[in-house]
Structure formats: structure tokens, C-alpha cells
PDB file of N, CA and C in Angstrom:
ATOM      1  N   UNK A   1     103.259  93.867  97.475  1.00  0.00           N
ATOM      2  CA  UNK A   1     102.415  93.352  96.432  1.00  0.00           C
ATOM      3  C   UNK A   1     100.965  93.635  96.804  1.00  0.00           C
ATOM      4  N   UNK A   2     100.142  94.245  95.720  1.00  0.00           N
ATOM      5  CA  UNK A   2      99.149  94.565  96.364  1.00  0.00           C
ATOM      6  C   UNK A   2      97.992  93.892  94.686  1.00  0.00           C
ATOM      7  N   UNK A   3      96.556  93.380  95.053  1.00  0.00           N
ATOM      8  CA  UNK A   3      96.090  93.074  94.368  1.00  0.00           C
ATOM      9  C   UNK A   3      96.158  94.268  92.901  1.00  0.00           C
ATOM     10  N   UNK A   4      95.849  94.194  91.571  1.00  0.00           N
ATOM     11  CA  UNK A   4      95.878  95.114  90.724  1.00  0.00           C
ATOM     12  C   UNK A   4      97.013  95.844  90.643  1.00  0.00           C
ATOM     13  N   UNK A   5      98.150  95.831  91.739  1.00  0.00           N
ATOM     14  CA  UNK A   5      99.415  96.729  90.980  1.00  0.00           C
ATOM     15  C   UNK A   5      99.751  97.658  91.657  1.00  0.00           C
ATOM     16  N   UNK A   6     100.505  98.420  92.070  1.00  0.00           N
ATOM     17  CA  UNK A   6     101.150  99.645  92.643  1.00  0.00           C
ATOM     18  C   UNK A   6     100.301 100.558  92.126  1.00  0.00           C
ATOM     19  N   UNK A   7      99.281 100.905  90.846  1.00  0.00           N
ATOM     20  CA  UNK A   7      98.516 101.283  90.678  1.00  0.00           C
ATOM     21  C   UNK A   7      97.033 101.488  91.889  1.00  0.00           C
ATOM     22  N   UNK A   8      97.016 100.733  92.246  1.00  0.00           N
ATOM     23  CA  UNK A   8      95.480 100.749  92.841  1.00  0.00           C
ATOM     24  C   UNK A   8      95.663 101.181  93.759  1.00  0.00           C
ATOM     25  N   UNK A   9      97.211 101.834  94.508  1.00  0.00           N
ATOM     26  CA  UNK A   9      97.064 102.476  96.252  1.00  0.00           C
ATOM     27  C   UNK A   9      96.309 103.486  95.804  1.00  0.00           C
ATOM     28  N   UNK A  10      96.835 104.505  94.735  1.00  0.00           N
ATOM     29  CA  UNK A  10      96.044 105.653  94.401  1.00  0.00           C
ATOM     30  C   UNK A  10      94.326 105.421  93.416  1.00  0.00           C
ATOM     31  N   UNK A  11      94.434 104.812  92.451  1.00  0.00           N
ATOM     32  CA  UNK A  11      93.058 104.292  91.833  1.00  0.00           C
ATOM     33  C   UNK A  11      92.344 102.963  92.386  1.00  0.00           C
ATOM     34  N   UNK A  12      91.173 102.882  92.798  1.00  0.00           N
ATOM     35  CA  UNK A  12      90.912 101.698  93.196  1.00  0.00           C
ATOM     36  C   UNK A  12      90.854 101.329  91.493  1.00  0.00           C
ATOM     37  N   UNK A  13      90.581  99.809  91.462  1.00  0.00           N
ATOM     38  CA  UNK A  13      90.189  98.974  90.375  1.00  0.00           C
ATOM     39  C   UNK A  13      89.496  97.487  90.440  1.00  0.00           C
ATOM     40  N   UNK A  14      88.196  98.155  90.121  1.00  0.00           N
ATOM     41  CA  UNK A  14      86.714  97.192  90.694  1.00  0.00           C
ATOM     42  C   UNK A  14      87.420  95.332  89.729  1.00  0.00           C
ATOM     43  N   UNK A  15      87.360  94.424  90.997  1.00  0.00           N
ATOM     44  CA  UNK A  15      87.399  93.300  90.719  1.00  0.00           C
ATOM     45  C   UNK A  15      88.814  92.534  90.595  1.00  0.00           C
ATOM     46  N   UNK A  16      89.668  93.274  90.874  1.00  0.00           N
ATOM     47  CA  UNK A  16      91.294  92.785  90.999  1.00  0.00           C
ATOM     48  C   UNK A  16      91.370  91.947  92.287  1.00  0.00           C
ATOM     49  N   UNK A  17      90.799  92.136  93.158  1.00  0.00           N
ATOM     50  CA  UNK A  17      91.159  90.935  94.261  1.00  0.00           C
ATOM     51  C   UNK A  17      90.338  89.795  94.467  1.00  0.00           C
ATOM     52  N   UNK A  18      89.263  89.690  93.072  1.00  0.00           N
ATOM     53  CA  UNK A  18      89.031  88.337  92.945  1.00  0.00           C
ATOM     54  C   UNK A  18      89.790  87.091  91.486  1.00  0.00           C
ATOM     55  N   UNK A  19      90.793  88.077  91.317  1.00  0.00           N
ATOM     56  CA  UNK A  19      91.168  87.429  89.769  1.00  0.00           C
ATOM     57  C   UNK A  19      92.881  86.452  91.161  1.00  0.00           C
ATOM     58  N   UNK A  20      92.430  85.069  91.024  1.00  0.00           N
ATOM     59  CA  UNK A  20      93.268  84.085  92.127  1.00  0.00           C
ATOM     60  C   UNK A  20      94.349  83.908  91.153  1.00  0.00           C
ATOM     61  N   UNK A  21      94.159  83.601  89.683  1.00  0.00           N
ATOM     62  CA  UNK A  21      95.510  83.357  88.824  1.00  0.00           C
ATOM     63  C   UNK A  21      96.699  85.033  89.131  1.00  0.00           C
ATOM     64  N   UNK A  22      96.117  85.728  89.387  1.00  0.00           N
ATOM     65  CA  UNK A  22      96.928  86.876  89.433  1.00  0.00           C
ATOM     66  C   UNK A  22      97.509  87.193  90.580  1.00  0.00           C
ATOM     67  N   UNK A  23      97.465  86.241  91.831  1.00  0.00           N
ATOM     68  CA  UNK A  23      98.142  86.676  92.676  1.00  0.00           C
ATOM     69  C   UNK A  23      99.521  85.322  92.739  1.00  0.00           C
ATOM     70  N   UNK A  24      99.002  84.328  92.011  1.00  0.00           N
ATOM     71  CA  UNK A  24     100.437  83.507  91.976  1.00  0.00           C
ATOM     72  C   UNK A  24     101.345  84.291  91.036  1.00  0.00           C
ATOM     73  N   UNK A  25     100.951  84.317  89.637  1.00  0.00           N
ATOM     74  CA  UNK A  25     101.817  84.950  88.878  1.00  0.00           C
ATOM     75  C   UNK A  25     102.770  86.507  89.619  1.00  0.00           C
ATOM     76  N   UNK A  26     101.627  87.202  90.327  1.00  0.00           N
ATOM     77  CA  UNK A  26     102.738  88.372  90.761  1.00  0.00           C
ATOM     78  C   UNK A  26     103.435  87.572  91.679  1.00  0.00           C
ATOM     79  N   UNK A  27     103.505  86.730  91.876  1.00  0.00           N
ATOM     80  CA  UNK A  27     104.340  86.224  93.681  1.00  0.00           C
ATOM     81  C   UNK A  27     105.592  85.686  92.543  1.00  0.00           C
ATOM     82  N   UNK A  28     105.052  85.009  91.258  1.00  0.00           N
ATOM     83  CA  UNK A  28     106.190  84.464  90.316  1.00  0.00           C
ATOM     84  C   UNK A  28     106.917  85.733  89.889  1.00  0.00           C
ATOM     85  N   UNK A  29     106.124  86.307  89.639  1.00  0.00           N
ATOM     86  CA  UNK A  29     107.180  88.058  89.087  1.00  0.00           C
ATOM     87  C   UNK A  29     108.649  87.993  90.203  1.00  0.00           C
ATOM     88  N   UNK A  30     108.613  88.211  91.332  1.00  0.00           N
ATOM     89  CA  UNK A  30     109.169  88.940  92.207  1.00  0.00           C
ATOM     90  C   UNK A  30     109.853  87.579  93.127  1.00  0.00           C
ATOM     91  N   UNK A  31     109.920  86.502  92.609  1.00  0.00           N
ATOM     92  CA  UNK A  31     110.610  85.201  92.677  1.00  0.00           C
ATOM     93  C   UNK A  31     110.461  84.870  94.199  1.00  0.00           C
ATOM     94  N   UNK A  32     109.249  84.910  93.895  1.00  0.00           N
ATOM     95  CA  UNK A  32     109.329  84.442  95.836  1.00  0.00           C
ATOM     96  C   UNK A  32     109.518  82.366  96.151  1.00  0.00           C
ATOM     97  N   UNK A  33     110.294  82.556  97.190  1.00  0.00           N
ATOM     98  CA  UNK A  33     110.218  81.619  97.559  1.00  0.00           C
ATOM     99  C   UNK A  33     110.402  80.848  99.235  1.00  0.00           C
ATOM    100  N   UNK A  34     110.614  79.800  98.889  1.00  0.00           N
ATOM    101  CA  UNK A  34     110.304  79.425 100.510  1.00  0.00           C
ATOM    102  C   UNK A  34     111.148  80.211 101.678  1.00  0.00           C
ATOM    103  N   UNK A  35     112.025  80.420 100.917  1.00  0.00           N
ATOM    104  CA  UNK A  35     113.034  81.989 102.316  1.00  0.00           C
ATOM    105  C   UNK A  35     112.160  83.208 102.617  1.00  0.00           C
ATOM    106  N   UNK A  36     111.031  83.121 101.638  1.00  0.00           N
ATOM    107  CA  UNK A  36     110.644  84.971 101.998  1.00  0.00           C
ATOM    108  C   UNK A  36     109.370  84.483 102.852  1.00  0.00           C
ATOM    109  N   UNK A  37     108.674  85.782 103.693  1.00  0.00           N
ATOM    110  CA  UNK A  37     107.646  85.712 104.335  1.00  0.00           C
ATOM    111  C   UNK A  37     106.806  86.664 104.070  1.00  0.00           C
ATOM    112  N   UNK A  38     105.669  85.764 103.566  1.00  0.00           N
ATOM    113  CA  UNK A  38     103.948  86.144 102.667  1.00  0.00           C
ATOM    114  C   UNK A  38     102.956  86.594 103.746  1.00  0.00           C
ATOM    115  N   UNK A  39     102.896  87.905 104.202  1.00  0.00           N
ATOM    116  CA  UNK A  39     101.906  88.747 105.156  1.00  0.00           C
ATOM    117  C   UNK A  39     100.165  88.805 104.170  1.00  0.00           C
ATOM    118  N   UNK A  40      99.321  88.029 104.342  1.00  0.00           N
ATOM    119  CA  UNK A  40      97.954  88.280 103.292  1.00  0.00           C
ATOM    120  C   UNK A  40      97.234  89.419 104.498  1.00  0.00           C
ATOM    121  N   UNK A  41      96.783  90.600 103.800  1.00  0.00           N
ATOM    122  CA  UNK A  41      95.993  91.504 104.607  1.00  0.00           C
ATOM    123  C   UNK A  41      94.100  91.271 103.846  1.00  0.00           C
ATOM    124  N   UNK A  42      93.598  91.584 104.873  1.00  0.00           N
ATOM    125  CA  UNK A  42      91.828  90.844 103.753  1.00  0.00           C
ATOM    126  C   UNK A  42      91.666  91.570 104.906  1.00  0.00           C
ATOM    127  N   UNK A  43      89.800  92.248 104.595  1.00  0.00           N
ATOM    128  CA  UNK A  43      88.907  92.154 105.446  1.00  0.00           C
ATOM    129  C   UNK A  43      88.480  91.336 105.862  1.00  0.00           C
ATOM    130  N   UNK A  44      88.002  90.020 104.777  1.00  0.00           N
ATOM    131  CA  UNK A  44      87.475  88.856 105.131  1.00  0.00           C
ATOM    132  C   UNK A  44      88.788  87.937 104.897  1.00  0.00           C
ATOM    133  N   UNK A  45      88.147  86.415 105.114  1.00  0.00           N
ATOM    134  CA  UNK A  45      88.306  85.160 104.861  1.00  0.00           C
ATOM    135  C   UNK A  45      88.162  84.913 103.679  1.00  0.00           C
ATOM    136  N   UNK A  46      87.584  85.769 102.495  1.00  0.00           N
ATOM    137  CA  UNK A  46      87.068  85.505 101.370  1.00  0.00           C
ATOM    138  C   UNK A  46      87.755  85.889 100.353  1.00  0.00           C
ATOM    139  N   UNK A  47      88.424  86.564 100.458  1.00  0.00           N
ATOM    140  CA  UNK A  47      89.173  87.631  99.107  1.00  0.00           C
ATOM    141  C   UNK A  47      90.333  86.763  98.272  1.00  0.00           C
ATOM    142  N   UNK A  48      89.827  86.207  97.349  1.00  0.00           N
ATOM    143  CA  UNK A  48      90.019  85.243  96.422  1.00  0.00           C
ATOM    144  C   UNK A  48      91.501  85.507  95.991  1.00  0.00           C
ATOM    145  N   UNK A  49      92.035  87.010  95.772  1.00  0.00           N
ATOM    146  CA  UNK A  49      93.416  86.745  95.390  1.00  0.00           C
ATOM    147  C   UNK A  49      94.677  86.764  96.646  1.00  0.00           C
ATOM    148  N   UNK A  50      93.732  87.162  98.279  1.00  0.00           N
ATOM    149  CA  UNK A  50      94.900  87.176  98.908  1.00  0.00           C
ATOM    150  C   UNK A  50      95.080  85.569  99.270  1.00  0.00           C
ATOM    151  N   UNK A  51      93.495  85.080  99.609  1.00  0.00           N
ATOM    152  CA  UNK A  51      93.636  83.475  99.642  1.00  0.00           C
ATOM    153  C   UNK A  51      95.139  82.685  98.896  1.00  0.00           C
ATOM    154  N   UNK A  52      94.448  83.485  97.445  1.00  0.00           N
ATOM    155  CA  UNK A  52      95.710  82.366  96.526  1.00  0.00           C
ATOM    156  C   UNK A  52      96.801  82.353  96.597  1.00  0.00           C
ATOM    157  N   UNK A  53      97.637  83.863  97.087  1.00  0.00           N
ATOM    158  CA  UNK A  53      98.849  84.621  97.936  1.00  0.00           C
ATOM    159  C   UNK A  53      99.405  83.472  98.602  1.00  0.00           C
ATOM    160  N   UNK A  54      98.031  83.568  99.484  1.00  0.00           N
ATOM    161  CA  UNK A  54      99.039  82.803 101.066  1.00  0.00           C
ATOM    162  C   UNK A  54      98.828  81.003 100.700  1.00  0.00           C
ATOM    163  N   UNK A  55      97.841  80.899  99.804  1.00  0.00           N
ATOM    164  CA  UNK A  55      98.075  79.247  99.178  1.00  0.00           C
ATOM    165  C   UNK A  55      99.381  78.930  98.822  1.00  0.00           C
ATOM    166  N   UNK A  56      99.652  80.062  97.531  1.00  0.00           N
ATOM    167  CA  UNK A  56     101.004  79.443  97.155  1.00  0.00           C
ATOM    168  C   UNK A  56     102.245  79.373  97.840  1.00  0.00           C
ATOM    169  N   UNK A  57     101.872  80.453  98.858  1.00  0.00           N
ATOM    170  CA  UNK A  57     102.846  80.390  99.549  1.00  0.00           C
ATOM    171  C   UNK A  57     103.394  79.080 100.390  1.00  0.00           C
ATOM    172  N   UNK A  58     102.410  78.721 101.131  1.00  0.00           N
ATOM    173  CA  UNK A  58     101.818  77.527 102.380  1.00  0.00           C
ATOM    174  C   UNK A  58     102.510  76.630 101.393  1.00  0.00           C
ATOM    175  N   UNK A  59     102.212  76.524  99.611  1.00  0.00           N
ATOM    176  CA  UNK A  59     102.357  74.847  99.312  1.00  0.00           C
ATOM    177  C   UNK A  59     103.845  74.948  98.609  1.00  0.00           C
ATOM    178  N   UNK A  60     104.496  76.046  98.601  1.00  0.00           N
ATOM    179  CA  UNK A  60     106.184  76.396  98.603  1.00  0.00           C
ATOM    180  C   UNK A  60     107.160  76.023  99.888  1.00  0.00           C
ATOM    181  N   UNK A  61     106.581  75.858 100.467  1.00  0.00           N
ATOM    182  CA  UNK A  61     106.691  75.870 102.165  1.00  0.00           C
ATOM    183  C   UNK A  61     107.483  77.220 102.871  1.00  0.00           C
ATOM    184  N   UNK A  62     107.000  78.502 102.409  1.00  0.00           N
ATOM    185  CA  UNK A  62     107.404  78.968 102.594  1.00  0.00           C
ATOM    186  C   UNK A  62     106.327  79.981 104.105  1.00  0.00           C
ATOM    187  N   UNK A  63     106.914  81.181 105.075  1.00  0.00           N
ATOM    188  CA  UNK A  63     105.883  81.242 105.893  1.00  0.00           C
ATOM    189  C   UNK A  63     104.977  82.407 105.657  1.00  0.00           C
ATOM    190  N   UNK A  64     103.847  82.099 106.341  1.00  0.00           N
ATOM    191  CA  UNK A  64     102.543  82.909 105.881  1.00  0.00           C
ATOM    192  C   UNK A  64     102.197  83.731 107.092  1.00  0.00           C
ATOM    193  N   UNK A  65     101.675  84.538 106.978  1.00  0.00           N
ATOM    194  CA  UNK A  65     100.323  85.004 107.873  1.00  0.00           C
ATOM    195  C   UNK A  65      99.769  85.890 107.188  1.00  0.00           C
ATOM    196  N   UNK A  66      98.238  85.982 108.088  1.00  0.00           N
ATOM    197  CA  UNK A  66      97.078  86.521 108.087  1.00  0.00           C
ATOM    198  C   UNK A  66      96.234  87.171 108.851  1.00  0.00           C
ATOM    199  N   UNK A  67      96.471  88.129 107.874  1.00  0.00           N
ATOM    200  CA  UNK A  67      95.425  89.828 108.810  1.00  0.00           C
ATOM    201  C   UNK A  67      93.974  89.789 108.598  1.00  0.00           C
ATOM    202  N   UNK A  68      92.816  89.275 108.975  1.00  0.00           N
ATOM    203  CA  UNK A  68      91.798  89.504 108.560  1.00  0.00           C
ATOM    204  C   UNK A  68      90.770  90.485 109.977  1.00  0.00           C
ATOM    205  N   UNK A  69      90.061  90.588 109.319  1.00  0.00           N
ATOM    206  CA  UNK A  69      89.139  91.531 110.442  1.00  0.00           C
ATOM    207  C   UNK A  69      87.673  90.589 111.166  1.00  0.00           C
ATOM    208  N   UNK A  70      87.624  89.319 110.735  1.00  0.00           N
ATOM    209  CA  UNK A  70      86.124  88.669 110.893  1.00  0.00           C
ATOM    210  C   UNK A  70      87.349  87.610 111.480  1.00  0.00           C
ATOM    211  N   UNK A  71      86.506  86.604 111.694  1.00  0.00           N
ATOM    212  CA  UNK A  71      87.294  85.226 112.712  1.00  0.00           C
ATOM    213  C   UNK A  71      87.537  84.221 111.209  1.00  0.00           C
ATOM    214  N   UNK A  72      88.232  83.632 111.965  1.00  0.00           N
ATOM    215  CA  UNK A  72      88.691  82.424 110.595  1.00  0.00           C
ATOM    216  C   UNK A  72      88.513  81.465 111.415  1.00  0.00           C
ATOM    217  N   UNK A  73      87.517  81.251 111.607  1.00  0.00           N
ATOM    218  CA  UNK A  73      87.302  79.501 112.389  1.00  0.00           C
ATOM    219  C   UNK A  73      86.693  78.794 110.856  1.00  0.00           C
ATOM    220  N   UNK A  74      86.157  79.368 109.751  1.00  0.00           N
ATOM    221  CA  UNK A  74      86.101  78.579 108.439  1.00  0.00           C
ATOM    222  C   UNK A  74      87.496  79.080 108.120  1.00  0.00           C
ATOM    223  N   UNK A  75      88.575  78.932 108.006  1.00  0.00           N
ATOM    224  CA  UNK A  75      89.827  79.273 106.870  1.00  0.00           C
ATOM    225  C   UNK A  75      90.087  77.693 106.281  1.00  0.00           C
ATOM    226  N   UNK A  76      90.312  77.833 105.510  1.00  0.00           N
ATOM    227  CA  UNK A  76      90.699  76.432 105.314  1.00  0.00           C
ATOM    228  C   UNK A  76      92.042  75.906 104.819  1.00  0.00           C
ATOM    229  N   UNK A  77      93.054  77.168 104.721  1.00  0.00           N
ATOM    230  CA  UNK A  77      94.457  76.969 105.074  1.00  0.00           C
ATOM    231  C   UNK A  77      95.325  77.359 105.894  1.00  0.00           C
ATOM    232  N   UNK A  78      96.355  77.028 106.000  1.00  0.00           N
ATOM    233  CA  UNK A  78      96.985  77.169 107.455  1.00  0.00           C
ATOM    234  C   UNK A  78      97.863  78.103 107.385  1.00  0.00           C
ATOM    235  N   UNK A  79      98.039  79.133 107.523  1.00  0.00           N
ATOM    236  CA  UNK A  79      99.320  79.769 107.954  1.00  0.00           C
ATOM    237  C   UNK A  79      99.829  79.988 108.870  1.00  0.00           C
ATOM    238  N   UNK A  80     101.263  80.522 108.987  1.00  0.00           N
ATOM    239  CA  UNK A  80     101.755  80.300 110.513  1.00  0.00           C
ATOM    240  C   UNK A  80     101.684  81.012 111.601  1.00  0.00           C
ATOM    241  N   UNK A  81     101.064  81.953 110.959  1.00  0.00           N
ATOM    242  CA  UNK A  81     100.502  83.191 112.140  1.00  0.00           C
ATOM    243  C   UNK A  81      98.994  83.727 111.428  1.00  0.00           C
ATOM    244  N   UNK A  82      98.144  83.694 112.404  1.00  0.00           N
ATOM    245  CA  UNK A  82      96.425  84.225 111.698  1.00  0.00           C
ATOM    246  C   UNK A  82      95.967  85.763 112.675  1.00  0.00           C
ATOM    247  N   UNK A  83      96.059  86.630 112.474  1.00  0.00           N
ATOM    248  CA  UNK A  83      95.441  87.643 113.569  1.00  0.00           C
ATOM    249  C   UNK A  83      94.132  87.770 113.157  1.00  0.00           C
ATOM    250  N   UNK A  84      93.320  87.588 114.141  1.00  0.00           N
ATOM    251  CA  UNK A  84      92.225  87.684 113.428  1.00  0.00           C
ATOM    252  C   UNK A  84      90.646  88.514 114.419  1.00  0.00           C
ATOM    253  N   UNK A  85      89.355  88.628 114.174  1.00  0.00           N
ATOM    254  CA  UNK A  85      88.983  89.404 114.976  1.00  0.00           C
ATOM    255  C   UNK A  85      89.035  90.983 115.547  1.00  0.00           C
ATOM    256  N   UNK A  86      89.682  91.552 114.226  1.00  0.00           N
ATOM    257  CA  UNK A  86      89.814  93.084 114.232  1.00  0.00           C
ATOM    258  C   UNK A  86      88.538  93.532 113.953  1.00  0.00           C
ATOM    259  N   UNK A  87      87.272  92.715 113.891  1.00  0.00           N
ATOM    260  CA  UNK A  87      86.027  93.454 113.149  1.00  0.00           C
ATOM    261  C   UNK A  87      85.738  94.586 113.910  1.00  0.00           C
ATOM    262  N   UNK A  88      85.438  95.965 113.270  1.00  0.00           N
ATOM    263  CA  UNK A  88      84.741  96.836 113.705  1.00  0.00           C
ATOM    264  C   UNK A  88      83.419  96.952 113.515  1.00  0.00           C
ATOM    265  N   UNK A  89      82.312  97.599 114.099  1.00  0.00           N
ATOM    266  CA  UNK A  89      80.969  97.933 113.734  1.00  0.00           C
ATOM    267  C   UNK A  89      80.893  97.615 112.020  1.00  0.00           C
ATOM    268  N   UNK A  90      79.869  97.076 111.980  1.00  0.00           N
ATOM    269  CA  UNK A  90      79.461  96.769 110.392  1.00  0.00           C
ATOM    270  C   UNK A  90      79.231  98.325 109.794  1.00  0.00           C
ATOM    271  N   UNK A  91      78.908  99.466 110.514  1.00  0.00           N
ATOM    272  CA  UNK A  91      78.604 100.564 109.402  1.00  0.00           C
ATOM    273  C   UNK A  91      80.012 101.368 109.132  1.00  0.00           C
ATOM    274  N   UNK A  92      81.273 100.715 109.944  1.00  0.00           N
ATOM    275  CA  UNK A  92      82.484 101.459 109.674  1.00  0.00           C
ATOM    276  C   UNK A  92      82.650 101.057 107.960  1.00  0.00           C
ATOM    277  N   UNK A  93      83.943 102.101 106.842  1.00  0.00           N
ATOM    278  CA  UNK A  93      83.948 101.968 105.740  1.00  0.00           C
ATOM    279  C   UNK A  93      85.051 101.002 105.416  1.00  0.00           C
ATOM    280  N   UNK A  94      85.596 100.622 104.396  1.00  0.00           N
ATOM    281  CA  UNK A  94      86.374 100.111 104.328  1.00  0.00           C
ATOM    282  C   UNK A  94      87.584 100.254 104.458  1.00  0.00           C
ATOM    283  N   UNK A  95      87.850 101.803 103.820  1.00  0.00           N
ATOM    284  CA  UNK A  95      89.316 102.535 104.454  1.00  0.00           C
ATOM    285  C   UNK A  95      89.595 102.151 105.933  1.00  0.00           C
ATOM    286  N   UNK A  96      88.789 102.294 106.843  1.00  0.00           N
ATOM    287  CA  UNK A  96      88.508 102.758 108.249  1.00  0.00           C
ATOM    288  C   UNK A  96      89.001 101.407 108.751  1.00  0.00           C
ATOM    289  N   UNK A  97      88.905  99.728 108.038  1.00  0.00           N
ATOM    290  CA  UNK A  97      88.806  98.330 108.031  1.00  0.00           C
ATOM    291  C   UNK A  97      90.624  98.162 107.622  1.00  0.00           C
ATOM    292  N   UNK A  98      91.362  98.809 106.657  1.00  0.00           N
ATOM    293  CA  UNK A  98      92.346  98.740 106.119  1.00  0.00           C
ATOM    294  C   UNK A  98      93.218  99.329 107.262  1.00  0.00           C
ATOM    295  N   UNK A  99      92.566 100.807 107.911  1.00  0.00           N
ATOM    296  CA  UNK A  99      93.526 101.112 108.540  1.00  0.00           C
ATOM    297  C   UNK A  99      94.092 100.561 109.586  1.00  0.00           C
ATOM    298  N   UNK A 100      93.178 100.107 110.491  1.00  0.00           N
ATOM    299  CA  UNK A 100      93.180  99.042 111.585  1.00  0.00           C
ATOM    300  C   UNK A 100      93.488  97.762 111.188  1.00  0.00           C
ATOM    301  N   UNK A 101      94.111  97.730 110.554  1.00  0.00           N
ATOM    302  CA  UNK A 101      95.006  96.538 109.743  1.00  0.00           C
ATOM    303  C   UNK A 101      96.563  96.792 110.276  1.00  0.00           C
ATOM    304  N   UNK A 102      96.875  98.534 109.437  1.00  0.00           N
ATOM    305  CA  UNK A 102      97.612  98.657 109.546  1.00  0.00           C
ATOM    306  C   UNK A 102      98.419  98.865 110.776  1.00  0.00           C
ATOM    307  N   UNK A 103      97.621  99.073 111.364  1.00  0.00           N
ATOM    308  CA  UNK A 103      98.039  99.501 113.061  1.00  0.00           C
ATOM    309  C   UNK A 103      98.148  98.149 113.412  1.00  0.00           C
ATOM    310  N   UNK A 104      98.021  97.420 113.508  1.00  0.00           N
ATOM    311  CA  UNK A 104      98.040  96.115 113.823  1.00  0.00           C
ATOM    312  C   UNK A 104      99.503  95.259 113.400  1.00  0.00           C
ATOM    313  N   UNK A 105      99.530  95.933 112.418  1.00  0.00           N
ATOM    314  CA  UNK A 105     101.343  95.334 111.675  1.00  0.00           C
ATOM    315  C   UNK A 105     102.000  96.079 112.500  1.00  0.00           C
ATOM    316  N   UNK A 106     101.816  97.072 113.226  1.00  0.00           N
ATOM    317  CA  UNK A 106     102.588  98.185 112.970  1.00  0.00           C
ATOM    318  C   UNK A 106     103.018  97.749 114.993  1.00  0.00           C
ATOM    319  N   UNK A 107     101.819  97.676 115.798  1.00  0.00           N
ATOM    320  CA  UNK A 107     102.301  97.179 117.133  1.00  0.00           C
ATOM    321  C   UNK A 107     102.682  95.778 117.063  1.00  0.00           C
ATOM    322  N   UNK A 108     102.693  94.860 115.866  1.00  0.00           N
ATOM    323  CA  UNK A 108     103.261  93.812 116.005  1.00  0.00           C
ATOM    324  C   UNK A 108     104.624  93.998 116.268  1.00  0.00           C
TER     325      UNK A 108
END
């Protein structure tokens, strides 16, 4: 599940990962529930639709974690695993922020 749709790996689409009603409804699409496990990937702490992801998840009781690249000592929900502190140099791009994400799932 990715903010905006299977669409946006190839097109970005400016403003889809702040629309929060749209990440419960896709989690309702695809019937998630407290058996499945909700991975939120963010640069930040901030990104309004993965937040709402791993909210609904947390209040399903179902389990969470979180990939972010900055520290989450502000997060203000809990999931059950947080990796956090991947920040690179501020002039790296954002691709460059995603990929080192992925590597990160990937030696988990």
C-alpha cells in the first residue's frame, strides 16, 4: 500500500501523503486487520497519511512498525517496532532517503 495508489511508484502525485482519511480507507479496501502486520515507511515523523496507517492500525490492535529517517522522540504513537535515525546529510534527495529505507527492511 503505498500513499496515492500503485500509480505513484512510477508518477509521483503532489499531496497524496497528506490526505489521513485515505490511508484508513485503503487499509479498509484490503481488509486489514488485527492478524496482519502494518510496516509505515516516512522520512519524517510527520507524513500525515503514513501516521494515520499505523494509527489505525495500533487502535485495531493489530502490529505496527516504523521506518523513519529523523528520531521519534516526538512520535506520539506507539508501535511495536520504531527504526529510527537513518538521517542522512540534509543535502541528500529524497529518492536517496527512500532508498536507505529500503536497505534497512531488507537487512532486517
Amino acid at each position: 500500500m503505498i500513499s496515492g495508489g500503485y500509480e505513484t511508484l512510477i508518477l509521483s502525485k503532489e499531496g497524496v501523503e497528506d490526505r489521513v482519511d485515505e490511508a484508513v480507507n485503503d487499509l479498509k479496501k484490503i481488509n486489514f486487520c488485527a492478524d496482519d502486520f502494518l510496516i509505515g515507511i516516512a522520512a519524517s515523523v510527520r507524513t500525515p497519511y503514513t501516521l494515520a496507517g499505523l494509527e489505525y492500525a495500533i487502535s485495531i490492535s493489530a502490529k505496527s512498525a516504523f521506518i523513519i529517517c529523523n528520531k521519534s522522540d516526538f512520535l506520539k504513537i506507539k508501535p511495536d517496532v520504531i527504526i529510527d535515525g537513518i538521517d542522512p546529510p540534509q543535502a541528500r534527495q529524497v529518492y536517496k532517503i527512500n532508498t536507505l529505507q529500503v536497505a534497512v527492511i531488507v537487512a532486517q
